[in-house]
N, C-alpha and C. Protein backbone atom coordinates (compact mmCIF):
# COMPACT_ATOMS: atom_id res chain seq x y z
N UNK A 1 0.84 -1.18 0.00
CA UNK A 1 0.00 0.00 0.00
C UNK A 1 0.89 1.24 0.00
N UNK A 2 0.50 2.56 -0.71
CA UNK A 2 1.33 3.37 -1.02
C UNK A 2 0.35 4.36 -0.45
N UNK A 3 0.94 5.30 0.44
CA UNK A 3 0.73 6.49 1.05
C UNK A 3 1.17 7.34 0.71
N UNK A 4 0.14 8.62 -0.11
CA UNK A 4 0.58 9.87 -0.77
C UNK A 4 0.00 10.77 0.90
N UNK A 5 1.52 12.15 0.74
CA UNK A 5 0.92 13.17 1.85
C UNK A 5 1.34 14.32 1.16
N UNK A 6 0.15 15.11 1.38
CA UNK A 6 0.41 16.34 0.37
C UNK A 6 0.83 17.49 1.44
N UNK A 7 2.03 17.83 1.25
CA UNK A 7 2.79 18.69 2.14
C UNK A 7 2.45 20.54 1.40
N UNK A 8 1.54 21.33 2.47
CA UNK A 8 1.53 22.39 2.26
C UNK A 8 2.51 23.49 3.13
N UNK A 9 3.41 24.23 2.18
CA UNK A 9 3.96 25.20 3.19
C UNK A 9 2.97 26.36 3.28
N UNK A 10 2.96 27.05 4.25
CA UNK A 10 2.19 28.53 4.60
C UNK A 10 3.28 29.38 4.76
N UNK A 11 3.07 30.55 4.11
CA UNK A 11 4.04 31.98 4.55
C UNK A 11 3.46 32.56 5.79
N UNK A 12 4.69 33.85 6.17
CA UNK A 12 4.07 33.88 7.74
C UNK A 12 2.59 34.63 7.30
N UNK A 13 2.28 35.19 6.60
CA UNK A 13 0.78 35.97 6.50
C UNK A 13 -0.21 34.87 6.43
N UNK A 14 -0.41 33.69 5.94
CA UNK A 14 -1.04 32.84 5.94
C UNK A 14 -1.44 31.90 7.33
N UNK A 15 0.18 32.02 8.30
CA UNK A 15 0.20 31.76 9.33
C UNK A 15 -0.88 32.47 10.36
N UNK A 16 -0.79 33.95 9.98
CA UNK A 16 -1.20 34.68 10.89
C UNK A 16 -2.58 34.70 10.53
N UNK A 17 -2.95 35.20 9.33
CA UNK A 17 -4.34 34.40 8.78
C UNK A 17 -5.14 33.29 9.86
N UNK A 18 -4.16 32.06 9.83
CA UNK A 18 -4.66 31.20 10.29
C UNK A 18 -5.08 31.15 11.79
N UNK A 19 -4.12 31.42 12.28
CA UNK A 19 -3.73 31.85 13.80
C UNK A 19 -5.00 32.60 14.41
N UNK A 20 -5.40 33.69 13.63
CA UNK A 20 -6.82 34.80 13.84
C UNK A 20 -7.49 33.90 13.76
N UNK A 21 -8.16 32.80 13.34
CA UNK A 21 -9.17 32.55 12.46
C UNK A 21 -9.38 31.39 13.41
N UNK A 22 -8.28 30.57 13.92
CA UNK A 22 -8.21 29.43 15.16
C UNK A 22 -9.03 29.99 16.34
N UNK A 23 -8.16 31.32 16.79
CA UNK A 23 -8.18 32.05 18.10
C UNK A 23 -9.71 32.86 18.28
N UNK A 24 -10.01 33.20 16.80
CA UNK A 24 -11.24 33.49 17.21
C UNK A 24 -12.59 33.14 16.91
N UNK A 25 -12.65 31.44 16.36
CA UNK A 25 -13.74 30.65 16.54
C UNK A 25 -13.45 29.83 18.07
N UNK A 26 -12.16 30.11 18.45
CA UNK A 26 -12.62 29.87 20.09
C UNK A 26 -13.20 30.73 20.76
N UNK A 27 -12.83 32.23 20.58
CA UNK A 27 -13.86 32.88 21.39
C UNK A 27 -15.05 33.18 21.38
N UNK A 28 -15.22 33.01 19.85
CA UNK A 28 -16.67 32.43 19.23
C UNK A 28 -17.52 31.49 20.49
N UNK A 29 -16.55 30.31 20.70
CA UNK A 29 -17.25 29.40 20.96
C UNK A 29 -17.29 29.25 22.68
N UNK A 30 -16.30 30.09 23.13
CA UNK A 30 -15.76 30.36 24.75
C UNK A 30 -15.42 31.68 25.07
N UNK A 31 -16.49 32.48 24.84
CA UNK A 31 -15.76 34.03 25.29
C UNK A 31 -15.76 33.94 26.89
N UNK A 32 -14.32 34.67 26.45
CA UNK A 32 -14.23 35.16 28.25
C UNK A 32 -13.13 34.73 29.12
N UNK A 33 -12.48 35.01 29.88
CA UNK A 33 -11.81 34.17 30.61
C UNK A 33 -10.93 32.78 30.38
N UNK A 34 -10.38 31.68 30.79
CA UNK A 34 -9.45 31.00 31.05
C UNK A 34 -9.98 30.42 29.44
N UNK A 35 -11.13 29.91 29.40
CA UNK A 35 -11.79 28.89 27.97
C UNK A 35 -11.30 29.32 27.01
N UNK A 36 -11.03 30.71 26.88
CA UNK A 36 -10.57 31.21 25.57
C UNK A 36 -9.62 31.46 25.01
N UNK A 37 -8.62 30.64 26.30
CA UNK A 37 -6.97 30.49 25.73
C UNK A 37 -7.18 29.38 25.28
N UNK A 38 -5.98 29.40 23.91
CA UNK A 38 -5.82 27.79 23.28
C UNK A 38 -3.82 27.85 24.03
N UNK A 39 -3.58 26.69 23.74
CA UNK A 39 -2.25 26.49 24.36
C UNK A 39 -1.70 25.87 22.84
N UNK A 40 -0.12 26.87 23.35
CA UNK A 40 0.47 26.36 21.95
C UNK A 40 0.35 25.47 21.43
N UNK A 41 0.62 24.36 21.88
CA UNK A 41 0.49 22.53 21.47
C UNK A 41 -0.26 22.83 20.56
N UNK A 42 -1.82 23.01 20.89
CA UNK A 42 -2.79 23.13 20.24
C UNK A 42 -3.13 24.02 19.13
N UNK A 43 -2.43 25.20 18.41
CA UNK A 43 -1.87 25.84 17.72
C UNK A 43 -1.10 25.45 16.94
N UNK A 44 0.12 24.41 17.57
CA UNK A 44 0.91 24.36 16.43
C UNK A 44 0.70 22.83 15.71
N UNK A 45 -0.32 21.85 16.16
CA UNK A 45 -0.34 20.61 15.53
C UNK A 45 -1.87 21.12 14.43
N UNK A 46 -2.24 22.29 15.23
CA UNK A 46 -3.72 22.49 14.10
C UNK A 46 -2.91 23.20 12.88
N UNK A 47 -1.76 24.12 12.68
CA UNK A 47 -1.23 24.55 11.92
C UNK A 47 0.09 24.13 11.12
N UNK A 48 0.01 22.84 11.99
CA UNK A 48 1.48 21.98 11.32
C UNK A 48 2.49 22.32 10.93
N UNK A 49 2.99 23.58 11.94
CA UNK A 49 4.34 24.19 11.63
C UNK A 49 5.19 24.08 12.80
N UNK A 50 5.97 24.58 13.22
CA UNK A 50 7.40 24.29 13.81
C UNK A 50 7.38 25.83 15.09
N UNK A 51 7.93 24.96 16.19
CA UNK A 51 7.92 26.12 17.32
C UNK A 51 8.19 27.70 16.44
N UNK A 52 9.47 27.55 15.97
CA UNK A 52 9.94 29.01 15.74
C UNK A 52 8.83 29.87 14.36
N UNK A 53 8.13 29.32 13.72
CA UNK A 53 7.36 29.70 12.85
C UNK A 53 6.08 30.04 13.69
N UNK A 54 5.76 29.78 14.57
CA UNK A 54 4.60 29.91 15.49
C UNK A 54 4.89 30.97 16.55
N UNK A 55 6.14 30.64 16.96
CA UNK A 55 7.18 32.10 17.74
C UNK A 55 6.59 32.90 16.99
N UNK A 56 7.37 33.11 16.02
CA UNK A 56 7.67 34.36 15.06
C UNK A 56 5.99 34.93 15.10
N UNK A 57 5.20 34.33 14.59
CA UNK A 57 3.63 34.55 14.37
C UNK A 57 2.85 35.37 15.42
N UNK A 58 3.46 34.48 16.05
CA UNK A 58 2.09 34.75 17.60
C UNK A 58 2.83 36.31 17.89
N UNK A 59 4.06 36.14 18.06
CA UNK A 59 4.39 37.40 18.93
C UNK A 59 4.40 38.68 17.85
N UNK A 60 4.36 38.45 16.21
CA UNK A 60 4.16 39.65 15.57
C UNK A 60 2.91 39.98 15.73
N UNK A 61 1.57 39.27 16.40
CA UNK A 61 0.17 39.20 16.09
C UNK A 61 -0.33 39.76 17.41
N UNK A 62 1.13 39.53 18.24
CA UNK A 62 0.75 40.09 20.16
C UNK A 62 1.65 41.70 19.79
N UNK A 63 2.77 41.59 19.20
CA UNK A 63 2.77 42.92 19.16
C UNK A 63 2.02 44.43 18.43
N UNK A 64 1.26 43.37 17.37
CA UNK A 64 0.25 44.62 16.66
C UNK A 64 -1.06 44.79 17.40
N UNK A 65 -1.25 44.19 18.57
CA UNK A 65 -2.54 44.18 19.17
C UNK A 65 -3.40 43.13 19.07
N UNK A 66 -3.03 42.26 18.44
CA UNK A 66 -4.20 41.06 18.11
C UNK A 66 -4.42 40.22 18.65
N UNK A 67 -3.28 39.55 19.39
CA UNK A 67 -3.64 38.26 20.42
C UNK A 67 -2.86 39.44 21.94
N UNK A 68 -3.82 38.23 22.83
CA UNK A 68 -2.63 38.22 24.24
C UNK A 68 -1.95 37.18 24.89
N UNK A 69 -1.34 37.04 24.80
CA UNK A 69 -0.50 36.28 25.79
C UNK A 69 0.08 36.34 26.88
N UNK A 70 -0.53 35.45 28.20
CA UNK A 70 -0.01 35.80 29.70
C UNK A 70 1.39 35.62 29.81
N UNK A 71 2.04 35.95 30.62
CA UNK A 71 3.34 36.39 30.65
C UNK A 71 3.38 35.44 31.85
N UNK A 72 4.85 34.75 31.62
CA UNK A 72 4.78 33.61 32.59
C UNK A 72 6.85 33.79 32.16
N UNK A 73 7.04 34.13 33.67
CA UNK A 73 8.34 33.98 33.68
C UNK A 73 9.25 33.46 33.32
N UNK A 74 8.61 32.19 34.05
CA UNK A 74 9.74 30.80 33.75
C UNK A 74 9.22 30.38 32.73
N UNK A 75 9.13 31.16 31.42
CA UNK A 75 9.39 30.03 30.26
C UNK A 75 9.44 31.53 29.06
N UNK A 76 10.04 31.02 28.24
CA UNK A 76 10.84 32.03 27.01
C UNK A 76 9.53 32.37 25.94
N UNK A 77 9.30 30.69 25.96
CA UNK A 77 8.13 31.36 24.90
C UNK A 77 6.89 31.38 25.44
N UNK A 78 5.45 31.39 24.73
CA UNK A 78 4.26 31.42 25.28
C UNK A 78 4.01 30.04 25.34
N UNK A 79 2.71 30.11 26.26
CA UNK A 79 2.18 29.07 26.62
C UNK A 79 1.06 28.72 25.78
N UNK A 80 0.44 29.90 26.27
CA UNK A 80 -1.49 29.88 25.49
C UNK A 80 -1.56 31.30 24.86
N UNK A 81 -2.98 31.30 24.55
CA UNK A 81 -2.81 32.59 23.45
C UNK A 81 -4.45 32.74 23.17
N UNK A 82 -4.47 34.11 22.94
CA UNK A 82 -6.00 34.31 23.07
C UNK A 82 -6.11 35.53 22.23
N UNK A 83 -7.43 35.51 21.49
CA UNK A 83 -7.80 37.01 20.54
C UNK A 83 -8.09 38.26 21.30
N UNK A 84 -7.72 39.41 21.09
CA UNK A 84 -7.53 40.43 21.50
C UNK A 84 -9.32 41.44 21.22
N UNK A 85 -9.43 42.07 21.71
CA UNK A 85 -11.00 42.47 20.74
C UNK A 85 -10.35 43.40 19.46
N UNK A 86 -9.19 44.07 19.48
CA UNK A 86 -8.53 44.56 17.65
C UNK A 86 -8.44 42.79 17.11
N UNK A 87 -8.18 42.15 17.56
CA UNK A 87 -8.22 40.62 16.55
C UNK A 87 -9.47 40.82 16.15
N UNK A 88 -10.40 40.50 17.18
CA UNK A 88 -11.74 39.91 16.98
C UNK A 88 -12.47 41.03 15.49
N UNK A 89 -11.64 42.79 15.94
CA UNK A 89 -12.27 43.79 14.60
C UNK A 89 -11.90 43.29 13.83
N UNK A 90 -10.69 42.96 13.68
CA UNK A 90 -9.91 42.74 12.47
C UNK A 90 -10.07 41.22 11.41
N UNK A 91 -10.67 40.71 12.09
CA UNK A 91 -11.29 39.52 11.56
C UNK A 91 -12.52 39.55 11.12
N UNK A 92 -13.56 40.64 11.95
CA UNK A 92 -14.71 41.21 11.64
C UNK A 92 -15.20 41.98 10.24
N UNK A 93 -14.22 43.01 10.38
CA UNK A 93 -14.15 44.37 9.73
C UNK A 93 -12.80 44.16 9.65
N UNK A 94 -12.07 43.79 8.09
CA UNK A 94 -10.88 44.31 7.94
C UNK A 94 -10.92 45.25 7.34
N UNK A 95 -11.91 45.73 6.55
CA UNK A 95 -11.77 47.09 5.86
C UNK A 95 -11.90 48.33 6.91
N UNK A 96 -11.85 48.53 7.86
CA UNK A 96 -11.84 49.20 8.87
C UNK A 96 -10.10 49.38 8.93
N UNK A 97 -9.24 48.19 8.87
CA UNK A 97 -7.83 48.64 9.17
C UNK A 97 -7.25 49.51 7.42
N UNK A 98 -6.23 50.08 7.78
CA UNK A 98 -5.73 51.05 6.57
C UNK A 98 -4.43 51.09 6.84
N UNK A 99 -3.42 50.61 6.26
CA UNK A 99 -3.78 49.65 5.42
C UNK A 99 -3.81 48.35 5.86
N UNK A 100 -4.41 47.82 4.69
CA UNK A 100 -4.79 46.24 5.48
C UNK A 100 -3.59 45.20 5.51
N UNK A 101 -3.72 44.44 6.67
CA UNK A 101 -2.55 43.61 6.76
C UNK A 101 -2.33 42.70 5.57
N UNK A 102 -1.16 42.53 5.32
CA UNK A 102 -1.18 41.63 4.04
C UNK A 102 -1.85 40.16 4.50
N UNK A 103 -1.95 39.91 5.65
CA UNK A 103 -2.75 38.07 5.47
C UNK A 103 -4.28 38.46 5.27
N UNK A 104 -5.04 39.80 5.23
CA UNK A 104 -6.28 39.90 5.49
C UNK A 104 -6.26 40.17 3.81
N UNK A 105 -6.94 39.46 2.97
CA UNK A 105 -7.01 40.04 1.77
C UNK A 105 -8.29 40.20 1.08
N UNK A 106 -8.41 41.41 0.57
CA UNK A 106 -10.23 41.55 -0.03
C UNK A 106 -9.53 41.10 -1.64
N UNK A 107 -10.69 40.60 -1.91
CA UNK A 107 -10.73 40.08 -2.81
C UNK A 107 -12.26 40.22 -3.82
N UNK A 108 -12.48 41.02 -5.17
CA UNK A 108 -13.85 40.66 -5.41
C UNK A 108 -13.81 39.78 -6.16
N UNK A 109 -15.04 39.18 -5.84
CA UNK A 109 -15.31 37.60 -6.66
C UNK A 109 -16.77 37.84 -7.08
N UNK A 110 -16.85 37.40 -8.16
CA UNK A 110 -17.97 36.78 -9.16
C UNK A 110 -18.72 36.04 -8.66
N UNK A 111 -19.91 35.94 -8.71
CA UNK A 111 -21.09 34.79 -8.18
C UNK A 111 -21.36 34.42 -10.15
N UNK A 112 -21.11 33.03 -10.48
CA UNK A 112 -21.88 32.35 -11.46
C UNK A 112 -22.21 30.71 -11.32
N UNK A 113 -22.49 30.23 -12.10
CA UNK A 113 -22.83 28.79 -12.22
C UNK A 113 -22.03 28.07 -12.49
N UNK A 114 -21.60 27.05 -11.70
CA UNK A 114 -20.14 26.31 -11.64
C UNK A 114 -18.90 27.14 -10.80
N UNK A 115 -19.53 27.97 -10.18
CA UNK A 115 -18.67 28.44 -9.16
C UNK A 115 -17.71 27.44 -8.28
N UNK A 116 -17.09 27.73 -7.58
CA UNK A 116 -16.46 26.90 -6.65
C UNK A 116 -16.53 27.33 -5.13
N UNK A 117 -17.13 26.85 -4.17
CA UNK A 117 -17.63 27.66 -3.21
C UNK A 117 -16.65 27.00 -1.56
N UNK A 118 -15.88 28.13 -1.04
CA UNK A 118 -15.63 27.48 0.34
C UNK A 118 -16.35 27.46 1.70
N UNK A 119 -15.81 27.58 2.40
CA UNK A 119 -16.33 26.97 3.75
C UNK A 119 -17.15 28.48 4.20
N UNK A 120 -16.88 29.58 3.77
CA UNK A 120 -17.57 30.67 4.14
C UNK A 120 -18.59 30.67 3.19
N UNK A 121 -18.84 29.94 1.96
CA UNK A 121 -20.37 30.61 1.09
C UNK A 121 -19.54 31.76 0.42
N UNK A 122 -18.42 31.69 0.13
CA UNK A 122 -18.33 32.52 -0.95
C UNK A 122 -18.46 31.92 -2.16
N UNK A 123 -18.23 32.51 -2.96
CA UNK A 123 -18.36 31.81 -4.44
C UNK A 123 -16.80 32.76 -5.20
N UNK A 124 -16.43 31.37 -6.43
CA UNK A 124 -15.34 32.23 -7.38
C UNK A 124 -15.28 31.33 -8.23
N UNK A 125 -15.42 32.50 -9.38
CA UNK A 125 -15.76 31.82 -10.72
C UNK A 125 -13.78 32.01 -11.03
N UNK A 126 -13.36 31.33 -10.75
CA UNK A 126 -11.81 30.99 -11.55
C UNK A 126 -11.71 31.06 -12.58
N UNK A 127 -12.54 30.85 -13.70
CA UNK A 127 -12.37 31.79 -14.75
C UNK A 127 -12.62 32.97 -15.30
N UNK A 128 -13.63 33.67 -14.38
CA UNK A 128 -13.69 34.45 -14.57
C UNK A 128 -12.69 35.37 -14.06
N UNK A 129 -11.64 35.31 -12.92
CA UNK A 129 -11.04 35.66 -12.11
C UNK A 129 -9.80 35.88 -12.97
N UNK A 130 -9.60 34.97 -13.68
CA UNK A 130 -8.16 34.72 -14.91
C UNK A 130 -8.55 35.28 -16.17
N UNK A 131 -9.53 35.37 -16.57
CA UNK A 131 -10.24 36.75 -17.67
C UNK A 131 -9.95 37.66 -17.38
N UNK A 132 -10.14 38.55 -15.76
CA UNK A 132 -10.11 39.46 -15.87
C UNK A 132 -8.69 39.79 -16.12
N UNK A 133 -7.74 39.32 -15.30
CA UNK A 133 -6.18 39.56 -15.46
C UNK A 133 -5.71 39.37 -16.48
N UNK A 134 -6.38 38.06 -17.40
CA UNK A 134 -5.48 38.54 -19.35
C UNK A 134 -5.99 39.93 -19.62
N UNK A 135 -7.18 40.35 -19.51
CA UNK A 135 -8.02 41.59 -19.81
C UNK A 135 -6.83 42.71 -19.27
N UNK A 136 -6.25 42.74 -17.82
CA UNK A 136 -4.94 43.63 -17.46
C UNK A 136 -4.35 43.48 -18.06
N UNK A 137 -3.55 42.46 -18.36
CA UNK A 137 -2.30 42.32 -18.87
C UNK A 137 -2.15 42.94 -20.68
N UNK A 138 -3.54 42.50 -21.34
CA UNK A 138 -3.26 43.18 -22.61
C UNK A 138 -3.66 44.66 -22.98
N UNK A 139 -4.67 45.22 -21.71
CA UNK A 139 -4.48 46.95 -21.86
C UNK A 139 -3.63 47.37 -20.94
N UNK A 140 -2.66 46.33 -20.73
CA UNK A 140 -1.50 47.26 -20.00
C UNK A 140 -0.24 47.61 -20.88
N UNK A 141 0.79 48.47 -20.48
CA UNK A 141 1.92 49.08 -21.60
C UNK A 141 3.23 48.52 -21.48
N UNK A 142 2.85 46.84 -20.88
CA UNK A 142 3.84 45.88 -21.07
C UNK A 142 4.23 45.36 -22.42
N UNK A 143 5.40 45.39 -22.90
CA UNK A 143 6.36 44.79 -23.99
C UNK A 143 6.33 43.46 -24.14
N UNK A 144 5.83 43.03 -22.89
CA UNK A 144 5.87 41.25 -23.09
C UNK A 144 5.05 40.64 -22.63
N UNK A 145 3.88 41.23 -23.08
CA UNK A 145 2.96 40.68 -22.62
C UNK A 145 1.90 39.18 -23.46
N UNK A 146 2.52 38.76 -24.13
CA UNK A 146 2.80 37.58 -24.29
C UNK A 146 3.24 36.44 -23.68
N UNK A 147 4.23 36.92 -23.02
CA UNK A 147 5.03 35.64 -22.34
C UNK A 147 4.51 35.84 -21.01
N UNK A 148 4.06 37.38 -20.51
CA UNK A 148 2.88 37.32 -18.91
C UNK A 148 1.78 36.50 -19.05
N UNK A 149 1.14 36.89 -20.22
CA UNK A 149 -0.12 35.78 -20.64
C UNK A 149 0.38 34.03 -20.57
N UNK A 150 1.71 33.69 -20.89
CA UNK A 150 2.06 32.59 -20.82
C UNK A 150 2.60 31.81 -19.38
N UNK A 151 2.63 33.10 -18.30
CA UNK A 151 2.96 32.45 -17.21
C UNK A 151 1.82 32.12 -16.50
N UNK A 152 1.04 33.46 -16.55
CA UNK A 152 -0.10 33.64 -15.92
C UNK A 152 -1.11 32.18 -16.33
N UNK A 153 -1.19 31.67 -17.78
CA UNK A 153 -1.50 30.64 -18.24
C UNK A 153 -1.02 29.32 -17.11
N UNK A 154 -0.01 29.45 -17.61
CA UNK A 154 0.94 27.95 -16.30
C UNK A 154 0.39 28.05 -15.27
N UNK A 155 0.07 29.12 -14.40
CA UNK A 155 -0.22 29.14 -13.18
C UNK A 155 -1.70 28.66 -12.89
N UNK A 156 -2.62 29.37 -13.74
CA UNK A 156 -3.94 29.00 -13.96
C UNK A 156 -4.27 27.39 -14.16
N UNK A 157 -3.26 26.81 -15.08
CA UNK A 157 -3.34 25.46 -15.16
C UNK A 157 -3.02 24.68 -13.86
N UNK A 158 -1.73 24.80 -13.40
CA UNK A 158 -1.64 24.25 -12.48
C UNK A 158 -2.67 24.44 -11.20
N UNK A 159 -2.71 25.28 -10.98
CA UNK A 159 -3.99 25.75 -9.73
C UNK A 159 -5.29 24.58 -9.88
N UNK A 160 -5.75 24.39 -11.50
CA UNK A 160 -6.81 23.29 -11.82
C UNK A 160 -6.38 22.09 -11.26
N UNK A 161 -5.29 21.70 -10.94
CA UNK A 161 -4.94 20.55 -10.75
C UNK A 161 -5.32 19.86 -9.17
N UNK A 162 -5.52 18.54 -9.12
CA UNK A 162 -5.74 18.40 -7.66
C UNK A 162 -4.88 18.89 -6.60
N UNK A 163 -3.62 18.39 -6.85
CA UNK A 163 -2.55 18.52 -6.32
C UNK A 163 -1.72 19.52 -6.96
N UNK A 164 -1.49 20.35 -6.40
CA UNK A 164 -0.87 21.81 -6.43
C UNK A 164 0.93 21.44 -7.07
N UNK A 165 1.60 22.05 -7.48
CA UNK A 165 2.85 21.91 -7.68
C UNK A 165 3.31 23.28 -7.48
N UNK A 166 3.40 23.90 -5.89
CA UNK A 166 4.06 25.01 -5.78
C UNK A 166 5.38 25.69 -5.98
N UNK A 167 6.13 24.78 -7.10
CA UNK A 167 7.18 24.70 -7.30
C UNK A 167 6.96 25.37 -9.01
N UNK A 168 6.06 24.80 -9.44
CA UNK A 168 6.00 25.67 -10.60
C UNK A 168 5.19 26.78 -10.47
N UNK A 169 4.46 27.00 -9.41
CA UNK A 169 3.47 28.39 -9.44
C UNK A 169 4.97 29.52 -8.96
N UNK A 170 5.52 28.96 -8.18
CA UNK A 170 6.72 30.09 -7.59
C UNK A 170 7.91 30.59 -8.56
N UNK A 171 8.08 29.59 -9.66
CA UNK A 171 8.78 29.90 -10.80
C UNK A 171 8.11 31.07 -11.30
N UNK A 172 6.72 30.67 -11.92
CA UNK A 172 6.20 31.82 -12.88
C UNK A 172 6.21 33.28 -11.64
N UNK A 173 6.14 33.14 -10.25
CA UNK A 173 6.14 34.09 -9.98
C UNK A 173 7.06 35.47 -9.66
N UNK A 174 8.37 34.26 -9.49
CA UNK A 174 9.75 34.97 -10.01
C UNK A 174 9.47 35.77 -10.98
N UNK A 175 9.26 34.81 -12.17
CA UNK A 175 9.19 35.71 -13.52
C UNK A 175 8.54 37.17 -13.04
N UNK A 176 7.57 37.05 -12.28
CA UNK A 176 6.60 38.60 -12.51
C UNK A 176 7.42 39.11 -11.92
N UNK A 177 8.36 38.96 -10.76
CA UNK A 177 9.27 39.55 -9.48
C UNK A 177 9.98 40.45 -10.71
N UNK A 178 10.39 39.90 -11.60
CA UNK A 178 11.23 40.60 -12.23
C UNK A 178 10.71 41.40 -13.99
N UNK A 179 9.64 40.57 -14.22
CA UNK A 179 9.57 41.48 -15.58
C UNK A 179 7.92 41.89 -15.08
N UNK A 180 7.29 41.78 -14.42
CA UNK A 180 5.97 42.23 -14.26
C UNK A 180 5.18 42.32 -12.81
N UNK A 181 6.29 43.65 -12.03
CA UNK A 181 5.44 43.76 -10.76
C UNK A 181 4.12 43.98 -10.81
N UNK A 182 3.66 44.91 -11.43
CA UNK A 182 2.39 45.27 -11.23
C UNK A 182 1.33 43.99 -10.55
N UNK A 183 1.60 43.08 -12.00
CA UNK A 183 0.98 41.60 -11.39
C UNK A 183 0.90 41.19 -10.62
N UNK A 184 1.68 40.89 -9.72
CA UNK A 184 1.68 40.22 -8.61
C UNK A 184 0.73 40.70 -7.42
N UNK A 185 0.25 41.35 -7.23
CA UNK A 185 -1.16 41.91 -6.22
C UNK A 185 -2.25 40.96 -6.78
N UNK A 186 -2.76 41.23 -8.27
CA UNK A 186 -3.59 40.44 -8.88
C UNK A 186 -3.83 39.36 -8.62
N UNK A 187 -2.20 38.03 -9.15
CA UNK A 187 -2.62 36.55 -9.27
C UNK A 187 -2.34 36.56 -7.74
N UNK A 188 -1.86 37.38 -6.54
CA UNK A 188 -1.76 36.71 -5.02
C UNK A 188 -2.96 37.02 -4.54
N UNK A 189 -3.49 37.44 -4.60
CA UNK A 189 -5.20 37.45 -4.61
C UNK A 189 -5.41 35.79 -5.25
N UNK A 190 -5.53 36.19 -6.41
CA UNK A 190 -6.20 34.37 -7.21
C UNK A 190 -5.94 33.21 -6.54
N UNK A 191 -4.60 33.20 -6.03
CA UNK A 191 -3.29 32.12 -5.69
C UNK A 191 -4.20 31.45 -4.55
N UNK A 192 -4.21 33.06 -3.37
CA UNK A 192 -4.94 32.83 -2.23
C UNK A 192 -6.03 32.41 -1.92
N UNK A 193 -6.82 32.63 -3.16
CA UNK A 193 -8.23 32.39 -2.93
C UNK A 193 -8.69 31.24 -3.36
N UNK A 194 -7.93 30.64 -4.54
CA UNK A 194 -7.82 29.10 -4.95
C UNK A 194 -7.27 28.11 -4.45
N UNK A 195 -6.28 28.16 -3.97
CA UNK A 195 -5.41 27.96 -3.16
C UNK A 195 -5.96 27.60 -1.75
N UNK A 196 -6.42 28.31 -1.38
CA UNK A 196 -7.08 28.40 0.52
C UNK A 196 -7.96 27.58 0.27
N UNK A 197 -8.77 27.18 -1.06
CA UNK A 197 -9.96 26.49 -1.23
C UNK A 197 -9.66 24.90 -1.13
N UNK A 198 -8.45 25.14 -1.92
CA UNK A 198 -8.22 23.29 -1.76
C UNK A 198 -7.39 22.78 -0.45
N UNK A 199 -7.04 23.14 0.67
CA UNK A 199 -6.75 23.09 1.10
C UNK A 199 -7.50 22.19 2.35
């Protein structure tokens, strides 16, 4: 018997994304007091990352106001961790923050038939989403916009796929790093939103 495991990495914005989104369907579900701490353990096996990636997270997310964490002497890092009420806005109402954190991302999406819908009831028509960006790319006053249409293509394909190959989505995205910033706001929107879906 052969065991496939599909290994996803998260960047730290995705982390922190996640982290909000843990912390505050617990307080959802336990406001108040002691119930509404989760303890690292429990953080880092729901997010399947590594002490220092969860370090790094929690305490950029305690220093912008978003979580708290009790302060406990004898030990370096945190213990437990809890949403802040700026978390709880900011998860609420991100268009309220200015500017918005890069893990909070608006995104508009299309409602059609054959949509693809996640766990919130949104809807995204993925092709329509990749229309609109050839539609950028050819009234824009790029020189090569041919070969953007051809990455942007790769990427779109691969994304269809069950299994992701983030190895070729990060290639084509080099490419934009260097011949087509503008882009890159666009397909990290798409990436994220397709992306977060199969997940």
């Amino acid at each position: 018997m052969i065991l496939l495991m599909q290994v996803i990495i998260l960047n730290n914005d995705e982390i922190r994304g996640k982290i909000l989104d843990i912390l505050y369907k617990q307080n959802q579900e336990h406001p108040g007091g002691l119930s509404n701490l989760l303890p690292r353990d429990f953080l880092k096996e729901k997010l399947g990352i590594e002490d220092n990636e969860l370090n790094r997270n929690v305490l950029y997310l305690k220093d912008q106001g978003f979580l708290d964490i009790p302060i406990d002497a004898g030990h370096v890092t945190f213990l437990t961790a809890s949403i802040t009420s700026k978390g709880i806005d900011l998860v609420e109402h991100p268009e309220r923050f200015n500017p918005t954190p890069a893990f909070v991302q608006h995104i508009n999406i299309s409602n059609s038939p054959g949509a693809v819908v996640n766990s919130q009831n949104v809807t995204v028509n993925i092709q329509d989403s990749f229309n609109n960006l050839y539609e950028k790319v050819n009234s824009s006053n790029s020189e090569n916009k041919e070969e953007i249409n051809s990455k942007v293509r790769e990427i779109q394909e691969e994304l269809e796929n069950e299994n992701i190959n983030t190895s070729k989505v990060r290639k084509s995205i080099d490419y934009f790093k260097s011949n087509a910033k503008w882009i890159i706001p666009y397909i990290t929107n798409i990436i994220l939103v397709i992306y977060g879906l199969k997940i």
